[in-house]
N, C-alpha and C. Protein backbone atom coordinates (compact mmCIF):
# COMPACT_ATOMS: atom_id res chain seq x y z
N UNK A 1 -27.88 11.06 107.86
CA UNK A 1 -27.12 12.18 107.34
C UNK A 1 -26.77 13.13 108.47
N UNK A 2 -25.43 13.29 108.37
CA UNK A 2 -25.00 14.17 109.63
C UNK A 2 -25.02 15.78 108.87
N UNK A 3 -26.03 16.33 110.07
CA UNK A 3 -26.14 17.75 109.23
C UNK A 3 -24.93 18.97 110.24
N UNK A 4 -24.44 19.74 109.66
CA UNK A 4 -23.38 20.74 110.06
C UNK A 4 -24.17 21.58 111.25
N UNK A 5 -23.50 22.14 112.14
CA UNK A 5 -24.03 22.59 113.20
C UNK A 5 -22.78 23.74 113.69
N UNK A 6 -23.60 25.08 113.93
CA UNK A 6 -22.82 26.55 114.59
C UNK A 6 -21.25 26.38 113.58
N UNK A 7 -19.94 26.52 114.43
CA UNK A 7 -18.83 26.55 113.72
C UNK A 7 -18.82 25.16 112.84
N UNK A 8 -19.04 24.37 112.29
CA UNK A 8 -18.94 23.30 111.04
C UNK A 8 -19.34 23.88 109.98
N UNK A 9 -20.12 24.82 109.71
CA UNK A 9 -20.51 25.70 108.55
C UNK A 9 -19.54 26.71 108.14
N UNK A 10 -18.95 25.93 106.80
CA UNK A 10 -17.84 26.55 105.63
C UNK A 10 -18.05 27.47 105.08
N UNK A 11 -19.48 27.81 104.68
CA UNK A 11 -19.53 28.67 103.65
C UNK A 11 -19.87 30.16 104.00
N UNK A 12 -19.52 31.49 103.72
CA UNK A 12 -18.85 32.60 103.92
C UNK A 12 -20.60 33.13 103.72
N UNK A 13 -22.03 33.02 103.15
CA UNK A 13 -23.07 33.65 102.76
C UNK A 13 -24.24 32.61 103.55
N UNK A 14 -24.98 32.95 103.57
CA UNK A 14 -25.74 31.93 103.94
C UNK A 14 -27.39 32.50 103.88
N UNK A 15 -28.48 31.60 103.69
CA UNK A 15 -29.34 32.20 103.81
C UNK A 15 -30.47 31.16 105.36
N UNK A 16 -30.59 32.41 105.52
CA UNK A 16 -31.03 32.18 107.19
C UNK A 16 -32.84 32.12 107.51
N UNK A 17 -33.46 31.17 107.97
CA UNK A 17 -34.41 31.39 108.52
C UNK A 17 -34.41 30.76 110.14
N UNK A 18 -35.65 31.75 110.16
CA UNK A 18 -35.79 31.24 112.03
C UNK A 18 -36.67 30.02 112.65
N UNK A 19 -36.88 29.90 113.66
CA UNK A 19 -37.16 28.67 114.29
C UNK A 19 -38.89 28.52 113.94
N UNK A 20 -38.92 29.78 113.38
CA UNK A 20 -41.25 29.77 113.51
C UNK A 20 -40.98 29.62 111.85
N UNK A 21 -39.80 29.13 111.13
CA UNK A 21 -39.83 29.57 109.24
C UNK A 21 -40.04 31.02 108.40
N UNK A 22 -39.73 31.88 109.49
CA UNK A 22 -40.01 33.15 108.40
C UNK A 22 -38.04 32.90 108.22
N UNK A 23 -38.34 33.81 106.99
CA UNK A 23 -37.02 33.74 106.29
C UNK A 23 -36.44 35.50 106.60
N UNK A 24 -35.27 35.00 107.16
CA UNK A 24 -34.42 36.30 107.59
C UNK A 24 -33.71 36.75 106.36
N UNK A 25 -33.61 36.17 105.17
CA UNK A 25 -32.90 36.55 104.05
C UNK A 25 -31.34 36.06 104.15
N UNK A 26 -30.34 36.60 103.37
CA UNK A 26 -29.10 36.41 102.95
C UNK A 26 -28.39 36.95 103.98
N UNK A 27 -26.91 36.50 104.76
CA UNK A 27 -26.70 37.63 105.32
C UNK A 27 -24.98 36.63 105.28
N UNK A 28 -24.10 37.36 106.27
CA UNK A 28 -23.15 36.83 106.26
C UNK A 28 -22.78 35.52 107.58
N UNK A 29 -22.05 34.64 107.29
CA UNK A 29 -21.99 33.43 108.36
C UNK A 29 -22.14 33.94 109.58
N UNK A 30 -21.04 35.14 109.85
CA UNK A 30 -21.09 35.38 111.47
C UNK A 30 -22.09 36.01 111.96
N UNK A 31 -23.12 37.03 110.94
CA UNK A 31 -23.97 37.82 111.85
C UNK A 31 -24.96 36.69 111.89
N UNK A 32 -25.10 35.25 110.95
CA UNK A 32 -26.01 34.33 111.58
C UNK A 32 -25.77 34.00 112.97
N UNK A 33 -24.51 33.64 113.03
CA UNK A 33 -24.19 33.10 113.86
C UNK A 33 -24.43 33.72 115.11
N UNK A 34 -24.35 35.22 115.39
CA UNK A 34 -24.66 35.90 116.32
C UNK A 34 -26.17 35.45 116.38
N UNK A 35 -26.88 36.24 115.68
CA UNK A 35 -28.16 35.51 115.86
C UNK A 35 -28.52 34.34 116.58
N UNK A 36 -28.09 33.62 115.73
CA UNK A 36 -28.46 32.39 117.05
C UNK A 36 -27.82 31.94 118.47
N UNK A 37 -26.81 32.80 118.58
CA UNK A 37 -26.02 33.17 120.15
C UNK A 37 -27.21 33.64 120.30
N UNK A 38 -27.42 34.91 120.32
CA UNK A 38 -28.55 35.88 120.96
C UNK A 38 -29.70 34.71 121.47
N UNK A 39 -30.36 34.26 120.42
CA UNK A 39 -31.19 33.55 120.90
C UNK A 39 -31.29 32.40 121.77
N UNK A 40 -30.24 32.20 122.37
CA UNK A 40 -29.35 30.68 122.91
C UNK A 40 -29.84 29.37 121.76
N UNK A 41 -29.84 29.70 120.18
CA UNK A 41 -30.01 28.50 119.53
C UNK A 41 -29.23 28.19 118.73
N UNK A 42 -29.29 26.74 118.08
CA UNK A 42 -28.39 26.34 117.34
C UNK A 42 -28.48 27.38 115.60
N UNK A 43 -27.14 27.07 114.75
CA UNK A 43 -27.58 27.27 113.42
C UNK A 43 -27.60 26.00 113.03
N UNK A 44 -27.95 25.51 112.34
CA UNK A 44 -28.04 24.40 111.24
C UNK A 44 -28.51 24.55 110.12
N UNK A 45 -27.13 23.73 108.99
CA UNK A 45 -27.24 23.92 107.68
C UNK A 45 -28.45 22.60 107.28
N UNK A 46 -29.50 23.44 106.70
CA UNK A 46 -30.48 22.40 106.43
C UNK A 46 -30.22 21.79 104.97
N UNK A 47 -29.64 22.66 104.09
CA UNK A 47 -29.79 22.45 102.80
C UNK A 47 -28.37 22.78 102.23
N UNK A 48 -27.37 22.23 102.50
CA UNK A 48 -26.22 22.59 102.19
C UNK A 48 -25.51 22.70 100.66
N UNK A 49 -26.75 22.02 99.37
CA UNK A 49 -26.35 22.07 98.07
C UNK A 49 -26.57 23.21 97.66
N UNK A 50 -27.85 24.21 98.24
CA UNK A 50 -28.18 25.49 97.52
C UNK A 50 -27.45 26.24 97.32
N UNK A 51 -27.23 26.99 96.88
CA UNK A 51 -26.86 28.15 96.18
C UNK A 51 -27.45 29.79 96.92
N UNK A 52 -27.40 30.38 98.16
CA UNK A 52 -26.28 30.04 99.03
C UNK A 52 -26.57 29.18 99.70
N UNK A 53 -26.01 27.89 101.03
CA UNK A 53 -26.66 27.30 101.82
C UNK A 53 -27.84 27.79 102.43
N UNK A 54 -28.94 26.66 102.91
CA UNK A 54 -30.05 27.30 103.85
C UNK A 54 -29.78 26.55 105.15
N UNK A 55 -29.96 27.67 106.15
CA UNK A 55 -29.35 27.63 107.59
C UNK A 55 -30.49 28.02 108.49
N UNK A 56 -31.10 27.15 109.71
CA UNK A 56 -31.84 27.29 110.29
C UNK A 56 -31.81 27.85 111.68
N UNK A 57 -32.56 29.02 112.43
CA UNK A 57 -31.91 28.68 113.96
C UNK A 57 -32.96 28.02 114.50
N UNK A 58 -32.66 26.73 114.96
CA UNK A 58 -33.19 26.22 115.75
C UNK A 58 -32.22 25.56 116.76
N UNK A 59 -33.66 24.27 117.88
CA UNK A 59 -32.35 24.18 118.97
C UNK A 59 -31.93 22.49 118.54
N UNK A 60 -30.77 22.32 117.80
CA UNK A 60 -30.29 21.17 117.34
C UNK A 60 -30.78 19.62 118.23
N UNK A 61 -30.89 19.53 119.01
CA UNK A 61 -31.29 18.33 120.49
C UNK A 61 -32.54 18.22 119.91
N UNK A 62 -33.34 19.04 120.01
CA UNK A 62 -35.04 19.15 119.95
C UNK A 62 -34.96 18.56 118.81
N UNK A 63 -34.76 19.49 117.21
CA UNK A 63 -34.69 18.87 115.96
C UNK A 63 -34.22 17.59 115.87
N UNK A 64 -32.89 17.01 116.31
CA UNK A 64 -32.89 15.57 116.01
C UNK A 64 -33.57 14.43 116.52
N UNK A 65 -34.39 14.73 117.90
CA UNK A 65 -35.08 13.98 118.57
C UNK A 65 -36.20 13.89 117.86
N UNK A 66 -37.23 15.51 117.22
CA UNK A 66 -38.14 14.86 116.55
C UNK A 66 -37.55 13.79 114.91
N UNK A 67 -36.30 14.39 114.36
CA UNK A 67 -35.89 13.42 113.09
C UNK A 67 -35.90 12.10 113.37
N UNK A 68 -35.63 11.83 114.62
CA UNK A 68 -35.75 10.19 114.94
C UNK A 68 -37.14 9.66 115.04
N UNK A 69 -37.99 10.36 115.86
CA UNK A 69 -39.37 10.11 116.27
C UNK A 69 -39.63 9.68 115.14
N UNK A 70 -39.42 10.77 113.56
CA UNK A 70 -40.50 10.55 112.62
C UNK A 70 -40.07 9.06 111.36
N UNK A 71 -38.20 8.92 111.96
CA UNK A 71 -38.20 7.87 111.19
C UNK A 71 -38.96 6.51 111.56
N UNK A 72 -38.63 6.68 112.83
CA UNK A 72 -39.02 5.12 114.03
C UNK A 72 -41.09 5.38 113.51
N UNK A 73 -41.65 5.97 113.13
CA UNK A 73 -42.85 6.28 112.69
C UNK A 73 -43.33 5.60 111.78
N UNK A 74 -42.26 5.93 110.71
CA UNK A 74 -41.70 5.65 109.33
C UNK A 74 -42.03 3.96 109.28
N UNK A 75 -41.14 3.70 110.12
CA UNK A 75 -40.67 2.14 110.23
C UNK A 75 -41.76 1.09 110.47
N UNK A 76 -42.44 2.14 111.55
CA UNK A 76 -43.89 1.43 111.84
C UNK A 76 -44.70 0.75 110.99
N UNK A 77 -45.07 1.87 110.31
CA UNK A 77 -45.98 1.80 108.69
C UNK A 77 -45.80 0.82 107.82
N UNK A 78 -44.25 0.26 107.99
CA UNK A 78 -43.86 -0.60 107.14
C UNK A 78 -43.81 -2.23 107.50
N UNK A 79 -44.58 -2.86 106.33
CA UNK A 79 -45.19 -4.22 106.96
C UNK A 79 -44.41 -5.18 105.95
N UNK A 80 -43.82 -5.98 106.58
CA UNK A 80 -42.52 -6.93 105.58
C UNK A 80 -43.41 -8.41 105.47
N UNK A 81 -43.81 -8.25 104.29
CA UNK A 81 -44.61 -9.55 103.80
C UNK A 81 -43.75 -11.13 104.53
N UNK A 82 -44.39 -11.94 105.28
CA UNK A 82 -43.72 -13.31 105.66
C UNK A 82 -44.44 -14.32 105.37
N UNK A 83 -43.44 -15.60 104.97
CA UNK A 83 -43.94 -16.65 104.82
C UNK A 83 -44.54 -16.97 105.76
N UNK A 84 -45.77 -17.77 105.18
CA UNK A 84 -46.79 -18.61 106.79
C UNK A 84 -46.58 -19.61 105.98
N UNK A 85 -46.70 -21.16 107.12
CA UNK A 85 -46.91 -22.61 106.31
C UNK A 85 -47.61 -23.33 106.73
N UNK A 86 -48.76 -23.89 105.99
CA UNK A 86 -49.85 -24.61 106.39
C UNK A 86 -49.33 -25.98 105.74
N UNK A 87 -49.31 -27.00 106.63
CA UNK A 87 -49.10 -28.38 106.47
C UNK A 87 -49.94 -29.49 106.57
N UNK A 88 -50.31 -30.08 106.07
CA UNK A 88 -51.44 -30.94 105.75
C UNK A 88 -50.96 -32.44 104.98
N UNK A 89 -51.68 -33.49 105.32
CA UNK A 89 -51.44 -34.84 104.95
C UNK A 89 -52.12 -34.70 103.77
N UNK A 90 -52.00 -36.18 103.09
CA UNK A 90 -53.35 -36.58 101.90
C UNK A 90 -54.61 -36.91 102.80
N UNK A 91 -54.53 -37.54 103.74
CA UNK A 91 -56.21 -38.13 104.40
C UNK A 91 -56.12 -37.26 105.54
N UNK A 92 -56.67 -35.64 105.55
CA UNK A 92 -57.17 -35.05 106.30
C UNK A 92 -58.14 -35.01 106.19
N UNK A 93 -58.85 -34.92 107.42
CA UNK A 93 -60.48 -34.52 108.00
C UNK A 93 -61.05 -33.41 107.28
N UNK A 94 -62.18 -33.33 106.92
CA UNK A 94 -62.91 -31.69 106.71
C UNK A 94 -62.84 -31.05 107.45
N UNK A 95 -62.94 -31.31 108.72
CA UNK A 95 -62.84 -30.32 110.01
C UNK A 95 -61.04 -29.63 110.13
N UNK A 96 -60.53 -30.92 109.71
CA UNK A 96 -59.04 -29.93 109.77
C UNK A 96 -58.58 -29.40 108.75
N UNK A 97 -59.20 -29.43 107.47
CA UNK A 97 -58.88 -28.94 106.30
C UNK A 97 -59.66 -27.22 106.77
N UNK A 98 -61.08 -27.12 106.81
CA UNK A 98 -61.98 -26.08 107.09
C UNK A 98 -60.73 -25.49 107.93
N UNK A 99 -60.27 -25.80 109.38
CA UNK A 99 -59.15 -24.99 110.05
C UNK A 99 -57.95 -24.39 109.36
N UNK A 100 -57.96 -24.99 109.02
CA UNK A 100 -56.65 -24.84 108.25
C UNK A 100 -56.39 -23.95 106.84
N UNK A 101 -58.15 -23.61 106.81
CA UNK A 101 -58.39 -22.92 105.81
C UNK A 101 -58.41 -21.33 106.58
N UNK A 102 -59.03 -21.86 107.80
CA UNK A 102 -59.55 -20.47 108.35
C UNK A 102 -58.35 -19.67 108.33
N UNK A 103 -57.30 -20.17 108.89
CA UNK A 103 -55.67 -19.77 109.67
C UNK A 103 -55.30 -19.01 108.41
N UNK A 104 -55.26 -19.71 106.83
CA UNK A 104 -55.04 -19.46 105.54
C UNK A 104 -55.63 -18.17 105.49
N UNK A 105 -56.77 -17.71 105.58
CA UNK A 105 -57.58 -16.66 105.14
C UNK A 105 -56.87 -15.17 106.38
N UNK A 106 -56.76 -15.93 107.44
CA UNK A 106 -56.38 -14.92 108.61
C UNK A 106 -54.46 -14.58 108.08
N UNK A 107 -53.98 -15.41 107.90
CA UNK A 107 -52.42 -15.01 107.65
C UNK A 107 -52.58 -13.82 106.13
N UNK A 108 -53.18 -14.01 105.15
CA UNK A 108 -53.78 -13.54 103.83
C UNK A 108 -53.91 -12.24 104.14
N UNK A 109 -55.06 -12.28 105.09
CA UNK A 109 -55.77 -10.55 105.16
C UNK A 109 -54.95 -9.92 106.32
N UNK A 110 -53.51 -10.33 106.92
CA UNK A 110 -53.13 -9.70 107.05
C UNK A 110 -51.31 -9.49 106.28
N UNK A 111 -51.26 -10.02 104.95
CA UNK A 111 -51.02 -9.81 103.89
C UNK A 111 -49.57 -10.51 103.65
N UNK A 112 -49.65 -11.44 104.55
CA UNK A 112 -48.85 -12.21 104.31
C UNK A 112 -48.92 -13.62 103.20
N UNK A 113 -47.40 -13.70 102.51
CA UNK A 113 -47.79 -15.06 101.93
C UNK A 113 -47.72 -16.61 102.54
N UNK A 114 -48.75 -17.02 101.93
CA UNK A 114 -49.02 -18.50 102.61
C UNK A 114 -48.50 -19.74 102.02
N UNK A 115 -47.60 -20.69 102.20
CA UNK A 115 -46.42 -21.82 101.52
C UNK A 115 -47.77 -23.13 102.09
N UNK A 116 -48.81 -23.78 100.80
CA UNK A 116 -49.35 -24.77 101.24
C UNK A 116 -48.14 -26.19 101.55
N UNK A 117 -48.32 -26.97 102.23
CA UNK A 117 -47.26 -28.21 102.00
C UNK A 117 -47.91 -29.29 102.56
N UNK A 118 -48.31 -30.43 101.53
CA UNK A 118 -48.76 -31.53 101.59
C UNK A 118 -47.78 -32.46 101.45
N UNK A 119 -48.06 -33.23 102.77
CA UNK A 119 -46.42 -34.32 103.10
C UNK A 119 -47.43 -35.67 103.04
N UNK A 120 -46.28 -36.43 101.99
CA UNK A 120 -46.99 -37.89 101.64
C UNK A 120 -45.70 -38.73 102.13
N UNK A 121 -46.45 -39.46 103.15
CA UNK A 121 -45.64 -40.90 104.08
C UNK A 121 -46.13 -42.32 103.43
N UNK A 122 -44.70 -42.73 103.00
CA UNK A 122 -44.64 -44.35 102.82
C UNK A 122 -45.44 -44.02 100.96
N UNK A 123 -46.72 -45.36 101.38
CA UNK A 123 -46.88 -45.81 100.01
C UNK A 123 -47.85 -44.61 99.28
N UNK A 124 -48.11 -43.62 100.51
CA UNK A 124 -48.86 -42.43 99.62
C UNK A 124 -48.39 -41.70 98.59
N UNK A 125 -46.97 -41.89 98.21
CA UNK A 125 -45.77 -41.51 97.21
C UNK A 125 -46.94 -41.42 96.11
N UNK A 126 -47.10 -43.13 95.63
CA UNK A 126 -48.06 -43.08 94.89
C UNK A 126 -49.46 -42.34 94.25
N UNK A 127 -50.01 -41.61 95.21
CA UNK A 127 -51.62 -40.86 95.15
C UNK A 127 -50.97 -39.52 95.30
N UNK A 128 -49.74 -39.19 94.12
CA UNK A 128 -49.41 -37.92 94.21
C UNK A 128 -50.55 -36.68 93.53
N UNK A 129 -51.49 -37.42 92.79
CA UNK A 129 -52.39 -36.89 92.02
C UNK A 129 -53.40 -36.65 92.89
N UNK A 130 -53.96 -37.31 94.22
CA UNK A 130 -54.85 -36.91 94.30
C UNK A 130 -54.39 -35.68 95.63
N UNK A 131 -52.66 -35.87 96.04
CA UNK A 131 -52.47 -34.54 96.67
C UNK A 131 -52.46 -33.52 95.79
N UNK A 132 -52.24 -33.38 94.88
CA UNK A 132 -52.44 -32.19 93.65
C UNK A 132 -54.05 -31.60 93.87
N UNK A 133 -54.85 -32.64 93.44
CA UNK A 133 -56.41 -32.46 93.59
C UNK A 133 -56.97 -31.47 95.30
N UNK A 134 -56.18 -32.23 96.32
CA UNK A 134 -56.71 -31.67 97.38
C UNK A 134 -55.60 -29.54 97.44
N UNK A 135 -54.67 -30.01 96.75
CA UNK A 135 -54.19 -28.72 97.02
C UNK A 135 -54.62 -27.60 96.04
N UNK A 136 -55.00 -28.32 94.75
CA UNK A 136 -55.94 -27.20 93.87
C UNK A 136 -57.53 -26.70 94.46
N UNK A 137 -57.92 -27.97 95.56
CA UNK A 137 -59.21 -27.13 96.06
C UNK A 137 -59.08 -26.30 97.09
N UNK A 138 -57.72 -26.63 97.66
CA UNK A 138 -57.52 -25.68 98.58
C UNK A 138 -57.62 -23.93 98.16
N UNK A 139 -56.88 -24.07 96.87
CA UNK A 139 -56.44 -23.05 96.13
C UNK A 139 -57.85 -22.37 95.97
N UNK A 140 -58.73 -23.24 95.26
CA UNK A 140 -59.91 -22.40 94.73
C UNK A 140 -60.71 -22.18 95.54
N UNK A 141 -61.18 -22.34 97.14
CA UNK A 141 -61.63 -21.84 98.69
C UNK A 141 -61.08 -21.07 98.90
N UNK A 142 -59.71 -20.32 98.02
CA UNK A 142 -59.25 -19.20 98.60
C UNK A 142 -59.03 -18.16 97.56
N UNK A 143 -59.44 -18.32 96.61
CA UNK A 143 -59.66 -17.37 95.45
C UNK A 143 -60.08 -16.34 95.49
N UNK A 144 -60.92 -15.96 96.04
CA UNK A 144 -61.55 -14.87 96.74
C UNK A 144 -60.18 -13.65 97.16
N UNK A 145 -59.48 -13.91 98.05
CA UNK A 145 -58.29 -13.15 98.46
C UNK A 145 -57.22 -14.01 98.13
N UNK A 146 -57.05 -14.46 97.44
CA UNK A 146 -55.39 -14.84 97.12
C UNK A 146 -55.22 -15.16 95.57
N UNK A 147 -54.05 -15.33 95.18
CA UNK A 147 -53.60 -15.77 94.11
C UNK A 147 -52.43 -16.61 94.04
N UNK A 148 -52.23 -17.54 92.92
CA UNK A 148 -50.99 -18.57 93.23
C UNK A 148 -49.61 -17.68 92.77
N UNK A 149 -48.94 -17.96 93.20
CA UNK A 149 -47.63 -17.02 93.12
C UNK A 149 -46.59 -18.72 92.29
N UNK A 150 -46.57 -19.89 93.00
CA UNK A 150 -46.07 -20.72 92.59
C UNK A 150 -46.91 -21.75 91.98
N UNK A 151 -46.93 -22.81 91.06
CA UNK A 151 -48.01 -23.98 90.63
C UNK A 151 -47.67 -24.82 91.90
N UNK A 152 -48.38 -26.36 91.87
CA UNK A 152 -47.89 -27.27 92.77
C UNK A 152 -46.75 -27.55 92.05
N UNK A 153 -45.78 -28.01 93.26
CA UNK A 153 -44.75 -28.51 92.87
C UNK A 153 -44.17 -29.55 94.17
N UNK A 154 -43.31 -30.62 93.16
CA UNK A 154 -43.30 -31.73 94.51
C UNK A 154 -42.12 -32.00 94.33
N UNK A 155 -41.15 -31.54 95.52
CA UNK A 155 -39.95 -31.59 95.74
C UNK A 155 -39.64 -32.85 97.18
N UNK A 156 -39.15 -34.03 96.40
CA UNK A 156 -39.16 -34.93 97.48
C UNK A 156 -40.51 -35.94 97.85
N UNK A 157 -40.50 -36.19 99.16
CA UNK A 157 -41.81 -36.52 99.84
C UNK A 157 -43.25 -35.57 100.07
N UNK A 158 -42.59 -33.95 99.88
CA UNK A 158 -43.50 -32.87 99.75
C UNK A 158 -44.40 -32.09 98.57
N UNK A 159 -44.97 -31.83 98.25
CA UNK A 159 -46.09 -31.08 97.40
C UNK A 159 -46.11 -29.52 97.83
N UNK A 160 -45.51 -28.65 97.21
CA UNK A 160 -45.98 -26.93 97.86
C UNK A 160 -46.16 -26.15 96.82
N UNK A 161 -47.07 -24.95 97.72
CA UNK A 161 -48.23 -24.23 96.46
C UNK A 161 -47.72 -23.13 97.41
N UNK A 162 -46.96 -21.83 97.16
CA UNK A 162 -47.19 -20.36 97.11
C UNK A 162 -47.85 -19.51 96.56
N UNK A 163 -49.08 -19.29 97.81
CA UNK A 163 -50.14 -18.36 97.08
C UNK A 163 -49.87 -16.73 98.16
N UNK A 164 -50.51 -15.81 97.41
CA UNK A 164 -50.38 -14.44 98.09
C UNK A 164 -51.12 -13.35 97.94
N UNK A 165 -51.90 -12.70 99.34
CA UNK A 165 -53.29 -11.73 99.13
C UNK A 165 -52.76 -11.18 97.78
N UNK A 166 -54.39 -10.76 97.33
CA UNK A 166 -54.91 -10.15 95.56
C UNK A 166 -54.33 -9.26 96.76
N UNK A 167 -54.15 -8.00 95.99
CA UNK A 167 -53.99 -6.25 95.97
C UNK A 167 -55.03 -5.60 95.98
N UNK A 168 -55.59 -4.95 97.15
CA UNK A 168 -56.46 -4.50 97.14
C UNK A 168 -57.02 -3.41 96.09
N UNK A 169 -57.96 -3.02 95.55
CA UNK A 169 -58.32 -2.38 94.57
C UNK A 169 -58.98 -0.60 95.02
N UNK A 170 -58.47 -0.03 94.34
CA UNK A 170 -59.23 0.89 94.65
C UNK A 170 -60.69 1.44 94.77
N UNK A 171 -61.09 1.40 95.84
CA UNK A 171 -62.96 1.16 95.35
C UNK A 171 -63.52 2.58 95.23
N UNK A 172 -64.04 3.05 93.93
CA UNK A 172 -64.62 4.01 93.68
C UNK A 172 -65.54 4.51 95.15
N UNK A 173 -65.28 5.57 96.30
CA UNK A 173 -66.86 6.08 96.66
C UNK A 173 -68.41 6.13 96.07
N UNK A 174 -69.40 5.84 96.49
CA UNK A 174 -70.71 6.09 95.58
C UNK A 174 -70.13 8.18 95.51
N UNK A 175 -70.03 8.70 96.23
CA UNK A 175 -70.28 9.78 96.26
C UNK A 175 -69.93 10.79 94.81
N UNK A 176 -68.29 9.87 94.93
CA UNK A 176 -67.65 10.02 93.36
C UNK A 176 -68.27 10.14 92.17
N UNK A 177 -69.13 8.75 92.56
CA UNK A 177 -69.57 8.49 91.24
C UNK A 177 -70.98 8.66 91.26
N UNK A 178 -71.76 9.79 91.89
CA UNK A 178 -72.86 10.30 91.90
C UNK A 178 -72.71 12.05 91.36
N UNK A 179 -71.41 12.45 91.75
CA UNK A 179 -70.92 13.28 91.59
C UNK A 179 -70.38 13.67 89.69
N UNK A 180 -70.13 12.67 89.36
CA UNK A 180 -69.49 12.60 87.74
C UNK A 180 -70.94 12.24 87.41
N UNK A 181 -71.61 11.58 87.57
CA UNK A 181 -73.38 11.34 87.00
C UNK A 181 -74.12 12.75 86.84
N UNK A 182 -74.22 13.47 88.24
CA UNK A 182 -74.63 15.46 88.15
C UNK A 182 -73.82 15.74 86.87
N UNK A 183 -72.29 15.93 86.47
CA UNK A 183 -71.90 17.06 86.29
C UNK A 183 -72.02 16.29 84.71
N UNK A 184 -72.28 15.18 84.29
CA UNK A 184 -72.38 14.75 82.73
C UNK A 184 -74.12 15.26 82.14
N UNK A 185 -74.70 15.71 83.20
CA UNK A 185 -76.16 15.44 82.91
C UNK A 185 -76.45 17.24 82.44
């Protein structure tokens, strides 16, 4: 949002505060405007729907540099759930299933969703049941933090299961609830 700055401000009243937030009150555009000459600072219309506008003096450069800082901040915070894909045969090892579990649990807790995919070559077409079997135990080793988002499903030569971290819960403090125990007693 492009905010109005010194002469871009239309409106004939304005109400003015200063750069520390005390409020200078109502006054007219130009003696703001002097004002913030005097002070070598900008005006800026912060709030241009009110009723009269609210107009700030500050120094416009400074203000938009921190408005960027705090979006790019913003942006940080924000974590865009991604597919991970764990791929696995019908005759895997325990040792590479256990890995493959671990990787599962590590992509999870950090809250991404996980696409299982069990690929059957040649005459394993056949023992589609017992890739079902190995991908439902996969499922239930990970119950704990996940949930199925998709059933198995076998598209082709492949078998895939979309599962995705539970939601963490809000965990009562003891303190809370030592606190509601005093005040019932």
């Amino acid at each position: 949002m492009r905010l109005k700055i010194n002469r871009e401000i239309q409106a004939l009243t304005v109400r003015v505060i200063d750069g520390s937030g005390e409020q200078l009150g109502i006054m007219q555009l130009r003696a703001a405007q002097e004002l913030a000459n005097e002070s070598k600072l900008d005006l800026v219309e912060i709030s241009p729907n009110a009723k009269p506008p609210v107009c700030k003096i500050i120094d416009y450069g400074k203000f938009r540099y921190q408005q960027t800082k705090k979006e790019k901040e913003s942006k940080k915070s924000l974590h865009q759930v991604k597919i991970k894909e764990i791929k696995f045969k019908l005759n895997i090892d325990t040792h590479d299933l256990e890995f493959r579990l671990k990787r599962a649990r590590e992509f999870l807790a950090k809250g991404n969703k996980v696409k299982l995919t069990c690929t059957f070559r040649g005459r394993e077409m056949m023992y589609m049941d017992k890739g079902r079997v190995l991908a439902n135990s996969f499922i239930e080793k990970l119950k704990d933090i996940a949930t199925v988002d998709a059933p198995p499903q076998v598209m082709g030569r492949n078998m895939t299961v979309i599962i995705s971290p539970v939601p963490q819960k809000k965990v009562k403090s003891k303190d809370s609830e030592q606190k509601g125990d005093s005040a019932s007693v």
